[in-house]
N, C-alpha and C. Protein backbone atom coordinates (compact mmCIF):
# COMPACT_ATOMS: atom_id res chain seq x y z
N UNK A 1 74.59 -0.29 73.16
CA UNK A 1 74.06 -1.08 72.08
C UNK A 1 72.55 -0.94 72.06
N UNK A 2 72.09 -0.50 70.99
CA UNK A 2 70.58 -0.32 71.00
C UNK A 2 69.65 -1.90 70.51
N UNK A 3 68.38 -1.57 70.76
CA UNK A 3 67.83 -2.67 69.74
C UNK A 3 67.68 -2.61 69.26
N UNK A 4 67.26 -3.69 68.31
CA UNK A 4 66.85 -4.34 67.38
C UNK A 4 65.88 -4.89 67.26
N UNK A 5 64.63 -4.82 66.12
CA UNK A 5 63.74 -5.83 65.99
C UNK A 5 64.44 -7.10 65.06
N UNK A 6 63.57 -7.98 64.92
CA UNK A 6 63.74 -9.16 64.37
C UNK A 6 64.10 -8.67 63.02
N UNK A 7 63.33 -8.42 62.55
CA UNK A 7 62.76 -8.08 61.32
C UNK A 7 64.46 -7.64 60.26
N UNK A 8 64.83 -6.46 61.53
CA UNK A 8 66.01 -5.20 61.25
C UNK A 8 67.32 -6.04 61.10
N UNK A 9 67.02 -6.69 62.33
CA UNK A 9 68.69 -8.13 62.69
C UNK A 9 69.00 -8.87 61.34
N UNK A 10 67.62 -9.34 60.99
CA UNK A 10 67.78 -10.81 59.46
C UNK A 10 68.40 -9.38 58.41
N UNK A 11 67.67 -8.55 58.21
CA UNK A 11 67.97 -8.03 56.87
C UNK A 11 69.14 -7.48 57.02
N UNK A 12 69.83 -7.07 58.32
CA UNK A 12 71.42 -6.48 58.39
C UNK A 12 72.05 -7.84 57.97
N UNK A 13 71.88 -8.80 58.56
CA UNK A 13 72.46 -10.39 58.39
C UNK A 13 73.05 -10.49 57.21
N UNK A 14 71.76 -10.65 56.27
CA UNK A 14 71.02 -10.45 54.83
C UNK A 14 72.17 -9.73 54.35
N UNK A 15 72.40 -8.49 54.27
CA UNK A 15 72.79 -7.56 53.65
C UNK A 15 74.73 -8.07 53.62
N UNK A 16 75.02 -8.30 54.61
CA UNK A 16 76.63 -8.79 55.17
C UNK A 16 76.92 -10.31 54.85
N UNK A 17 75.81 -10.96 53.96
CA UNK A 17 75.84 -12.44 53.94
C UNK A 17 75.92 -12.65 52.37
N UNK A 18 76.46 -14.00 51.99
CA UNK A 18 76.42 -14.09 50.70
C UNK A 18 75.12 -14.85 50.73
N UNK A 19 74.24 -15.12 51.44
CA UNK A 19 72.68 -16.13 51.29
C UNK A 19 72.06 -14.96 50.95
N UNK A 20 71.86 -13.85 50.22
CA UNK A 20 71.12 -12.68 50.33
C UNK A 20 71.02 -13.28 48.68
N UNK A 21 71.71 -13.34 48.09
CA UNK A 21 71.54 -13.45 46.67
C UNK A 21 70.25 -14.56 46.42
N UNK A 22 70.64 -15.84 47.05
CA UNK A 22 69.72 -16.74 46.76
C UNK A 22 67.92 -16.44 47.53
N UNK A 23 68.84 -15.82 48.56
CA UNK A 23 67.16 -15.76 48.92
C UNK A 23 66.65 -14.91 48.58
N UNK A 24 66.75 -13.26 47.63
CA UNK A 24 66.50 -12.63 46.89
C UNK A 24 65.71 -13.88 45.72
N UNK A 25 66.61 -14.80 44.93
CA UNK A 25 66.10 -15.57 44.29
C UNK A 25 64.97 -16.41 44.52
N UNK A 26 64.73 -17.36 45.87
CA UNK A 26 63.55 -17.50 46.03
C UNK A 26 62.40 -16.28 46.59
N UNK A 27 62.66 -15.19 46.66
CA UNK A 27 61.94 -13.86 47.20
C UNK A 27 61.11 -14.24 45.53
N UNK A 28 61.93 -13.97 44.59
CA UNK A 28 61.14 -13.51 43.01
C UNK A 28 60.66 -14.78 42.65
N UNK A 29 61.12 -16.30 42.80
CA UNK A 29 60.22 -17.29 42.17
C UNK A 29 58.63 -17.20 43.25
N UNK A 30 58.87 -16.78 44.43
CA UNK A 30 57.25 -16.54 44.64
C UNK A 30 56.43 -15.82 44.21
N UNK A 31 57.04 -14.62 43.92
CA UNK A 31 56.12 -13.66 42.99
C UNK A 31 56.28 -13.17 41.44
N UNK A 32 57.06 -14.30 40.96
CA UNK A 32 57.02 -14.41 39.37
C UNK A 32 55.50 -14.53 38.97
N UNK A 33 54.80 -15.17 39.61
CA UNK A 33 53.47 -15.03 38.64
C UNK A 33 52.71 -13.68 38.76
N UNK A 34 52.33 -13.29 39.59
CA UNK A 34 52.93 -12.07 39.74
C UNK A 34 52.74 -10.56 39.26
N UNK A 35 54.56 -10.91 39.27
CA UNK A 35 54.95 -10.00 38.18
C UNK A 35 54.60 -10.54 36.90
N UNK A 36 54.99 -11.53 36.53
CA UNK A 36 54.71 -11.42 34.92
C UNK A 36 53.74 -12.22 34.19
N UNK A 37 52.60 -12.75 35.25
CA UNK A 37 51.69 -13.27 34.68
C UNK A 37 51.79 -14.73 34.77
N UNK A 38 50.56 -15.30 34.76
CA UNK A 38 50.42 -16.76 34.50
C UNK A 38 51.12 -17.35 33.22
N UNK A 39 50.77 -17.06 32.25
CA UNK A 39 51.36 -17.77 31.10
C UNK A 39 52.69 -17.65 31.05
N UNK A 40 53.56 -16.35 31.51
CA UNK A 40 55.43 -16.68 31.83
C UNK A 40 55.31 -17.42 32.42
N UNK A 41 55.00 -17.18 33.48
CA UNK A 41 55.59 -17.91 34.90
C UNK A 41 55.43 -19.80 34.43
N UNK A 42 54.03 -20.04 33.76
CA UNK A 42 53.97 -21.20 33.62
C UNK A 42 54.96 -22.09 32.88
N UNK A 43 55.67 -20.95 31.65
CA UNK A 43 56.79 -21.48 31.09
C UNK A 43 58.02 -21.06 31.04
N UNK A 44 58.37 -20.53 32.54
CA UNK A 44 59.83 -20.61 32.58
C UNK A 44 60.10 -21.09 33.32
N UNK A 45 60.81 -21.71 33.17
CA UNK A 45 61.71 -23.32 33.72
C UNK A 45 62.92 -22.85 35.21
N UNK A 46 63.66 -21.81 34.55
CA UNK A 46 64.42 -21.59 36.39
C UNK A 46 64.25 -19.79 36.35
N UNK A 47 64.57 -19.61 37.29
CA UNK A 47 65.16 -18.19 38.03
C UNK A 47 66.53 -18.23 38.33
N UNK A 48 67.25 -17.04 38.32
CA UNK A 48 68.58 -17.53 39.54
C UNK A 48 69.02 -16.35 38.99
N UNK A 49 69.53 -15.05 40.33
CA UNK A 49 70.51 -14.57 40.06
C UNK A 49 71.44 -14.76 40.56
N UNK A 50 72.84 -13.98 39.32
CA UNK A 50 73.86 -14.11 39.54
C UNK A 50 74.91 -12.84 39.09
N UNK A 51 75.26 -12.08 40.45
CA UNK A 51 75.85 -10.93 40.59
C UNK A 51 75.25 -10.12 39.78
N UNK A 52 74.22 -9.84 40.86
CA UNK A 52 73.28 -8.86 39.92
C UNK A 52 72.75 -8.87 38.71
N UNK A 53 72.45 -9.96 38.02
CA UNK A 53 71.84 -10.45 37.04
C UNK A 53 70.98 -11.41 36.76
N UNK A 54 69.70 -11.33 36.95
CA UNK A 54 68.57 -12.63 36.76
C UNK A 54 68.44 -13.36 35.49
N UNK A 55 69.13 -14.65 35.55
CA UNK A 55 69.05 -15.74 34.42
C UNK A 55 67.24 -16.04 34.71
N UNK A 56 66.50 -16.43 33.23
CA UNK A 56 65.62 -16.55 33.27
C UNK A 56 65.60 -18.00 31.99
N UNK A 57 65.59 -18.80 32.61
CA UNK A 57 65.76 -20.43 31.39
C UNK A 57 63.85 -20.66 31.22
N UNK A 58 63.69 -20.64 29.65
CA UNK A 58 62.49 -21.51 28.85
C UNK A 58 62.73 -21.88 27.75
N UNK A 59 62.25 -23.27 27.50
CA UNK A 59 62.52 -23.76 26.21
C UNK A 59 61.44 -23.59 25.25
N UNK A 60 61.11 -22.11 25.83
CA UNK A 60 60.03 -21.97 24.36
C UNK A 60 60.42 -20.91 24.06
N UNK A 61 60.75 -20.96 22.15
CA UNK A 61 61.24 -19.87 21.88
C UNK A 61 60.77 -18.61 21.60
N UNK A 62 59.47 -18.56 21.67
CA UNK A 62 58.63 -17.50 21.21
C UNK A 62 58.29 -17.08 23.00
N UNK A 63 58.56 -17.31 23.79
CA UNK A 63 58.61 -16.77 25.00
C UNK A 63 60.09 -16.09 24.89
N UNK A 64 60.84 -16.55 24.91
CA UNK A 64 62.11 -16.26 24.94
C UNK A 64 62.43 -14.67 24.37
N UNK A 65 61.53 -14.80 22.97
CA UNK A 65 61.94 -13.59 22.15
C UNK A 65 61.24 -12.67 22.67
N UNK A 66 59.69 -13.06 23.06
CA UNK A 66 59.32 -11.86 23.97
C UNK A 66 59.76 -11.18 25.48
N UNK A 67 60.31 -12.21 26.00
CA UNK A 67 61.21 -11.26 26.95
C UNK A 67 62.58 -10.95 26.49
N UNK A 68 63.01 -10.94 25.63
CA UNK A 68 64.02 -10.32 24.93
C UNK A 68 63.53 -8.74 25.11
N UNK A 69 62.62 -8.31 24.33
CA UNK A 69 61.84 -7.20 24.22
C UNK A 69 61.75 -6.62 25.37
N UNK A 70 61.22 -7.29 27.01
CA UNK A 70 60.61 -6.77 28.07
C UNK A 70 61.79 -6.72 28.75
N UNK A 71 63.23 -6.81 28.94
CA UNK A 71 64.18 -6.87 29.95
C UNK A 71 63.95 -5.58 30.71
N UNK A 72 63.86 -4.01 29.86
CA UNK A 72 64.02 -3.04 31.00
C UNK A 72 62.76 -3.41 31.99
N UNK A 73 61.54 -3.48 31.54
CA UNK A 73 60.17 -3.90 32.50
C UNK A 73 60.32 -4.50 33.38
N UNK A 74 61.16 -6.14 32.63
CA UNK A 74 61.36 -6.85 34.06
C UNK A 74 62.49 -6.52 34.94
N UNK A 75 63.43 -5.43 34.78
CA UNK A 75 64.71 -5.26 36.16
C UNK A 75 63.38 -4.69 36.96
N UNK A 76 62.41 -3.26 36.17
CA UNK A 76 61.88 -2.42 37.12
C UNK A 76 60.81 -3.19 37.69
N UNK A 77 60.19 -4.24 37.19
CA UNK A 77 58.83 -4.95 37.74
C UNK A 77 60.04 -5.80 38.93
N UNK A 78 61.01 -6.53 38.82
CA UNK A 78 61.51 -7.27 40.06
C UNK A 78 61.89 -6.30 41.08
N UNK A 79 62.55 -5.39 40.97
CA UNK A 79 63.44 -4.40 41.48
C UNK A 79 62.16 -3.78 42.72
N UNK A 80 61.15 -3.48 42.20
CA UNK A 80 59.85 -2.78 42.52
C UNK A 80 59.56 -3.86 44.22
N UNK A 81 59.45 -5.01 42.96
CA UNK A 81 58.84 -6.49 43.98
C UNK A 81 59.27 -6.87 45.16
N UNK A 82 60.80 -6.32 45.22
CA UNK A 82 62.02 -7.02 45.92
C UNK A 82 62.25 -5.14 47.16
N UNK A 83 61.62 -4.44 46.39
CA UNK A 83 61.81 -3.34 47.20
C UNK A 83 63.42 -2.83 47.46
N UNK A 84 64.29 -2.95 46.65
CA UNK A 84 65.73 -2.41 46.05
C UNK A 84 65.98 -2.40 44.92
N UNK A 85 67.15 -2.22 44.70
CA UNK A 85 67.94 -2.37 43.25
C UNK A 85 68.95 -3.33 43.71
N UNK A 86 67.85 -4.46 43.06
CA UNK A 86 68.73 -5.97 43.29
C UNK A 86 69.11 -6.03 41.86
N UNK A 87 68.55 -5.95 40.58
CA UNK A 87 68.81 -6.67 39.15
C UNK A 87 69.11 -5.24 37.98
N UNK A 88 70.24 -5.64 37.64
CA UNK A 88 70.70 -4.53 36.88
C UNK A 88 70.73 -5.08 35.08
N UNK A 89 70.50 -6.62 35.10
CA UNK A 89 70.50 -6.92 33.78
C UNK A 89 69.67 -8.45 33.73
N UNK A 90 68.89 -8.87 32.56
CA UNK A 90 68.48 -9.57 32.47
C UNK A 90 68.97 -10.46 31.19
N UNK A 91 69.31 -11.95 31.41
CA UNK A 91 69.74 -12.85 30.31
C UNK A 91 68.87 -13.94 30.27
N UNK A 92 68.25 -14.27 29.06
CA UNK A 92 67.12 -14.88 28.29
C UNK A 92 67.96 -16.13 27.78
N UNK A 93 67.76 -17.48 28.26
CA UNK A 93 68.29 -18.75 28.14
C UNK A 93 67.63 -19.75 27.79
C-alpha cells in the first residue's frame, strides 16, 4: 500500500462520495464573484448543482436574460474554476 498525501486521500474520498456535488457547489459560490463579476454575483440569489447541471436562481429579469445568452461562458468559466468538467448545462431560474 503506498502513500498518500492529504490532499490525494480527500479528493479520492471526493470523487467515490455523493458530498462531491455539494461541495463542488460551495467550491463555485466562493468564486462566483469571480467568475462573473460583482454585479451577478450581487444578484443571484442561489447556486446548486444538480447532476451535472448548475441552477442559477435571480429575481431580476434582465439578469436572467443575460445569462440566458452567457450559458456556454459560464459551463467554461466554472469548469476552468473548479479545474474539471463538473457542469455540462446551465438553467436560468
Amino acid at each position: 500500500m503506498g502513500e498518500f498525501s492529504m490532499q490525494d486521500a480527500i479528493q479520492q474520498f471526493l470523487k467515490q462520495s455523493r458530498l462531491k456535488s455539494g461541495i463542488q457547489a460551495l467550491r463555485i459560490e466562493d468564486v462566483w464573484e469571480q467568475i462573473m463579476g460583482k454585479t451577478i454575483a450581487k444578484y443571484t440569489d442561489k447556486i446548486q448543482i444538480v447532476n451535472q447541471t448548475l441552477f442559477i436562481s435571480s429575481t431580476v429579469a434582465q439578469l436572467k436574460h443575460e445569462l440566458l445568452y452567457q450559458k456556454e461562458k459560464i459551463i467554461e468559466r466554472v469548469n476552468e474554476a473548479l479545474g474539471e468538467k463538473v457542469i455540462n448545462d446551465v438553467v436560468i431560474k
